[in-house]
C-alpha atoms as a PDB file:
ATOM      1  CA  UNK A   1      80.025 193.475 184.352  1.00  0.00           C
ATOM      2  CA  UNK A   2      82.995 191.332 185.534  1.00  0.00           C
ATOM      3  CA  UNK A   3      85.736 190.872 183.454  1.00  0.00           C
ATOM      4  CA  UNK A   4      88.889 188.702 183.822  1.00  0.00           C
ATOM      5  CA  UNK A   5      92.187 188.614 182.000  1.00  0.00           C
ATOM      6  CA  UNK A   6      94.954 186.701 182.195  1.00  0.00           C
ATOM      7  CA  UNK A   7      98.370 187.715 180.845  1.00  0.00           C
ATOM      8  CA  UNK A   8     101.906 186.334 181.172  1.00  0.00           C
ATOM      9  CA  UNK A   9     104.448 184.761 179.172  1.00  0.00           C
ATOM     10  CA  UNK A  10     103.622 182.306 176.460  1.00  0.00           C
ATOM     11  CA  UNK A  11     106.769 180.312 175.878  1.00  0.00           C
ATOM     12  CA  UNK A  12     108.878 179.000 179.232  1.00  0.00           C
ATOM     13  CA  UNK A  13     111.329 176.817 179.431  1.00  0.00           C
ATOM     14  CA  UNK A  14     110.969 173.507 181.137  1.00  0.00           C
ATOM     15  CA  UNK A  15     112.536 173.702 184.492  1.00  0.00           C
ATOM     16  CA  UNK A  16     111.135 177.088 185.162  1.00  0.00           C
ATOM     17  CA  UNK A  17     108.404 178.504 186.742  1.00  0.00           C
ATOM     18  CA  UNK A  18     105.654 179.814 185.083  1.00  0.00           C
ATOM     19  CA  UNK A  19     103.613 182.682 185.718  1.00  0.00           C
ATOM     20  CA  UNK A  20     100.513 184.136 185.072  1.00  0.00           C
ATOM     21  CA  UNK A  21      98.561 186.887 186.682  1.00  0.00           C
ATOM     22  CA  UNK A  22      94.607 187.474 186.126  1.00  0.00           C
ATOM     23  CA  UNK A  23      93.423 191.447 186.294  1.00  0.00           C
ATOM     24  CA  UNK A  24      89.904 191.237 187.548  1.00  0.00           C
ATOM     25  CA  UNK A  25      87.648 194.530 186.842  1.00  0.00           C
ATOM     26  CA  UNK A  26      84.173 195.494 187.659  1.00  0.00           C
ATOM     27  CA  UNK A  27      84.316 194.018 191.257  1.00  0.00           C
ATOM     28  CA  UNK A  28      86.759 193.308 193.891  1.00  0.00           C
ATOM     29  CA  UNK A  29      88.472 190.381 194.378  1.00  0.00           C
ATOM     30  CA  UNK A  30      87.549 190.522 198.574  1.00  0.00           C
ATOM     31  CA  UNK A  31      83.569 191.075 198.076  1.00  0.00           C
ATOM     32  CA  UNK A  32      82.636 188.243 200.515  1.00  0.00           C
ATOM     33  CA  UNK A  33      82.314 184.940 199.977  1.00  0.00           C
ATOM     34  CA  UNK A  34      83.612 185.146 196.166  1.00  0.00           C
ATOM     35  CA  UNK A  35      86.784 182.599 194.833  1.00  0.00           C
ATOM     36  CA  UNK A  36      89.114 182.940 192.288  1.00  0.00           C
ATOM     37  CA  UNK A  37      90.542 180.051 190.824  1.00  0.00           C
ATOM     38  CA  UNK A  38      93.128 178.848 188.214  1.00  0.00           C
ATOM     39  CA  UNK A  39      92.230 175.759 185.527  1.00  0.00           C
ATOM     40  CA  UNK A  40      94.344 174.669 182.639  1.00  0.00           C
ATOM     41  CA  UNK A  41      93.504 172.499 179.546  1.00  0.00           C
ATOM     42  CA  UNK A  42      96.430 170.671 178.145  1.00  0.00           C
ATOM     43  CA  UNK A  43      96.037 170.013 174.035  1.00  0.00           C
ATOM     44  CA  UNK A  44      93.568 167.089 173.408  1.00  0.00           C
ATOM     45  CA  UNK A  45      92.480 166.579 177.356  1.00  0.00           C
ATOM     46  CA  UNK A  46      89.861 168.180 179.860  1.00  0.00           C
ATOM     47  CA  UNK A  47      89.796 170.967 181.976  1.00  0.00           C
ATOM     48  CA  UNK A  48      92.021 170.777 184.757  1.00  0.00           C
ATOM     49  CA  UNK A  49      91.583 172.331 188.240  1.00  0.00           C
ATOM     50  CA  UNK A  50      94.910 173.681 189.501  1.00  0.00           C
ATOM     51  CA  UNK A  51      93.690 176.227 192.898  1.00  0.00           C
ATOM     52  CA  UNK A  52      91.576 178.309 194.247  1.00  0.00           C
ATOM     53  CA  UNK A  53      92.196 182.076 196.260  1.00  0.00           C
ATOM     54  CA  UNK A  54      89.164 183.134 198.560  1.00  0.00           C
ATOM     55  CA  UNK A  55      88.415 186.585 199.077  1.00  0.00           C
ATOM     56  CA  UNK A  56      89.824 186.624 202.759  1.00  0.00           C
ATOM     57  CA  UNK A  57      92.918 185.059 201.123  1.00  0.00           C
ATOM     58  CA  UNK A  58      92.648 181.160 201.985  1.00  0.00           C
ATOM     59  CA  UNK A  59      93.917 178.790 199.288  1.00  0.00           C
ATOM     60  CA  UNK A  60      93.668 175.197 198.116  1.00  0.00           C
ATOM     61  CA  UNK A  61      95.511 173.123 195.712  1.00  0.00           C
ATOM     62  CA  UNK A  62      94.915 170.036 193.184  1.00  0.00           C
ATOM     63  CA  UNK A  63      96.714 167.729 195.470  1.00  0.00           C
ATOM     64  CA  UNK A  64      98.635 166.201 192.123  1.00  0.00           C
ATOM     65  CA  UNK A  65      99.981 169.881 191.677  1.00  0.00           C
ATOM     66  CA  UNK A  66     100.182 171.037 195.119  1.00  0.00           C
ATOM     67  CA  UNK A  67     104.398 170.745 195.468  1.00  0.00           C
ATOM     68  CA  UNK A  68     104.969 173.148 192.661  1.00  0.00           C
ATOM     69  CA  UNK A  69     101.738 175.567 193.054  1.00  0.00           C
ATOM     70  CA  UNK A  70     101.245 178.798 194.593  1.00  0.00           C
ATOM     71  CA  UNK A  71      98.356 181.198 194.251  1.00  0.00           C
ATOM     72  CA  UNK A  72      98.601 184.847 195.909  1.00  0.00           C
ATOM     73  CA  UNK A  73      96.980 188.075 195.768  1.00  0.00           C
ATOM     74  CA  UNK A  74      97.561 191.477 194.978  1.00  0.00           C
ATOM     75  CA  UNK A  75      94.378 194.032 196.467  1.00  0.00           C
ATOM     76  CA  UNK A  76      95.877 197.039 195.622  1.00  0.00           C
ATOM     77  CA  UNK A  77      95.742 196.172 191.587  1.00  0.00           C
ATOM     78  CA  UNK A  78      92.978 193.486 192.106  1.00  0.00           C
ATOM     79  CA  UNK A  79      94.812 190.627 190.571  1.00  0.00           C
ATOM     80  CA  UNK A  80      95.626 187.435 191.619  1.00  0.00           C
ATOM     81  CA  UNK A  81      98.443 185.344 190.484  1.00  0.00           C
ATOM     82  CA  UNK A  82      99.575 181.679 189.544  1.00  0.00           C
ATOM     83  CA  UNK A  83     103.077 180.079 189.851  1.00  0.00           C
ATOM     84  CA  UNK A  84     103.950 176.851 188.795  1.00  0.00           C
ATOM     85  CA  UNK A  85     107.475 175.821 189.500  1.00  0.00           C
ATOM     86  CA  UNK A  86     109.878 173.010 187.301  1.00  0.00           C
ATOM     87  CA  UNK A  87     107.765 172.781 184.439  1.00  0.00           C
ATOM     88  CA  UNK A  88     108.036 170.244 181.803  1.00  0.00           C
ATOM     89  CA  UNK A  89     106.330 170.144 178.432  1.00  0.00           C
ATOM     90  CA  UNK A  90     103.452 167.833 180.050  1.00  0.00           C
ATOM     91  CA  UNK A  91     102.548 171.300 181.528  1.00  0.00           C
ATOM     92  CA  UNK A  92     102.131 172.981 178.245  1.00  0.00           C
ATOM     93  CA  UNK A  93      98.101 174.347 178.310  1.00  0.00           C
ATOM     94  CA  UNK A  94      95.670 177.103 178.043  1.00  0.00           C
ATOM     95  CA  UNK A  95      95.956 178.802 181.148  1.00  0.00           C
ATOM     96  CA  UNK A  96      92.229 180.095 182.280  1.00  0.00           C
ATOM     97  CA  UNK A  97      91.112 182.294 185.829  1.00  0.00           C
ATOM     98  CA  UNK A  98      87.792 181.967 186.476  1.00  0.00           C
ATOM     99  CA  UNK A  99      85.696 183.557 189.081  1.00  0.00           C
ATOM    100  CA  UNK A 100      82.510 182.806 191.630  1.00  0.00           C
ATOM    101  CA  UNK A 101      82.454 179.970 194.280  1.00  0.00           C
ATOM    102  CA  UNK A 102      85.541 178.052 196.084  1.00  0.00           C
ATOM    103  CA  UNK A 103      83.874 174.591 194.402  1.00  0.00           C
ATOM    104  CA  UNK A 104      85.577 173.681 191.099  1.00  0.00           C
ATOM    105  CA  UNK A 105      82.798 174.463 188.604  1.00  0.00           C
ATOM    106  CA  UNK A 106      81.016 176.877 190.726  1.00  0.00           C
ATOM    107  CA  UNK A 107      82.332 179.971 187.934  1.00  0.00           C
ATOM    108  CA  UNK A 108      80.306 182.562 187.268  1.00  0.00           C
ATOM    109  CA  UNK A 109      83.232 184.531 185.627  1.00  0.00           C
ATOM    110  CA  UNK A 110      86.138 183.100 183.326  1.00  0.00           C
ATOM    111  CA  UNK A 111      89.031 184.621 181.534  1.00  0.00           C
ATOM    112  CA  UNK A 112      89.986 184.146 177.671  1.00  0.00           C
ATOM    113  CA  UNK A 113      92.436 181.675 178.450  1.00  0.00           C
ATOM    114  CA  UNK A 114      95.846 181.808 177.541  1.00  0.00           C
ATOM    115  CA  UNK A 115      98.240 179.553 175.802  1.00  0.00           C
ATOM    116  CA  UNK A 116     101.449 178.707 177.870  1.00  0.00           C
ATOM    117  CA  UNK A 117     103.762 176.231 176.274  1.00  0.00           C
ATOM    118  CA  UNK A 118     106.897 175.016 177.469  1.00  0.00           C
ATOM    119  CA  UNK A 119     109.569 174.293 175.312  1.00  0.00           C
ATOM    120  CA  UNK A 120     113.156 175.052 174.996  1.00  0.00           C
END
């Protein structure tokens, strides 16, 4: 059974960079041909696809977040990670990792979600 979790900070300041990192367990984040991805929901609006990390560790971005994204890896602890830089409050959402192709919607897996808002 696959399980993903995101954790990270729940309050950051606008300006700053927030980050998140999912823990994936029961399977690896390289087994072939799998994605893990990143998609927020701001208060009141729809889901929102921010990036994608393959399993031989290509990426892709939402082009409208693409200056302030990054998306990397970590094998060793199976986890993959989110930063989004300058924040403002317009960035304030539930935070979700979600797993299965590199298409946005193709998930097989998602996380709980977590709430990041960005105040000061």
């Amino acid at each position: 059974q696959v399980q993903l979790q995101e954790s990270g900070p729940g309050l950051v300041k606008p300006s700053q960079t927030l980050s998140l990192t999912c823990t994936v367990s029961g399977d690896s984040i390289t087994t072939s041909y799998y994605a893990w991805s990143w998609v927020r929901q701001a208060p009141g609006k729809g889901l929102e696809w921010m990036g994608v990390i393959a399993y031989d560790g290509r990426t892709s971005y939402s082009p409208s977040l693409k200056s302030r994204t990054s998306i990397s890896r970590d094998t060793s602890k199976n986890q993959f990670s989110l930063q989004l830089s300058s924040v403002t409050p317009d960035d304030t959402a539930v935070y979700y990792c979600a797993g299965g192709g590199w298409t946005y919607g193709q998930y097989d897996y998602w996380g709980n979600g977590t709430l990041v808002t960005v105040s000061s």
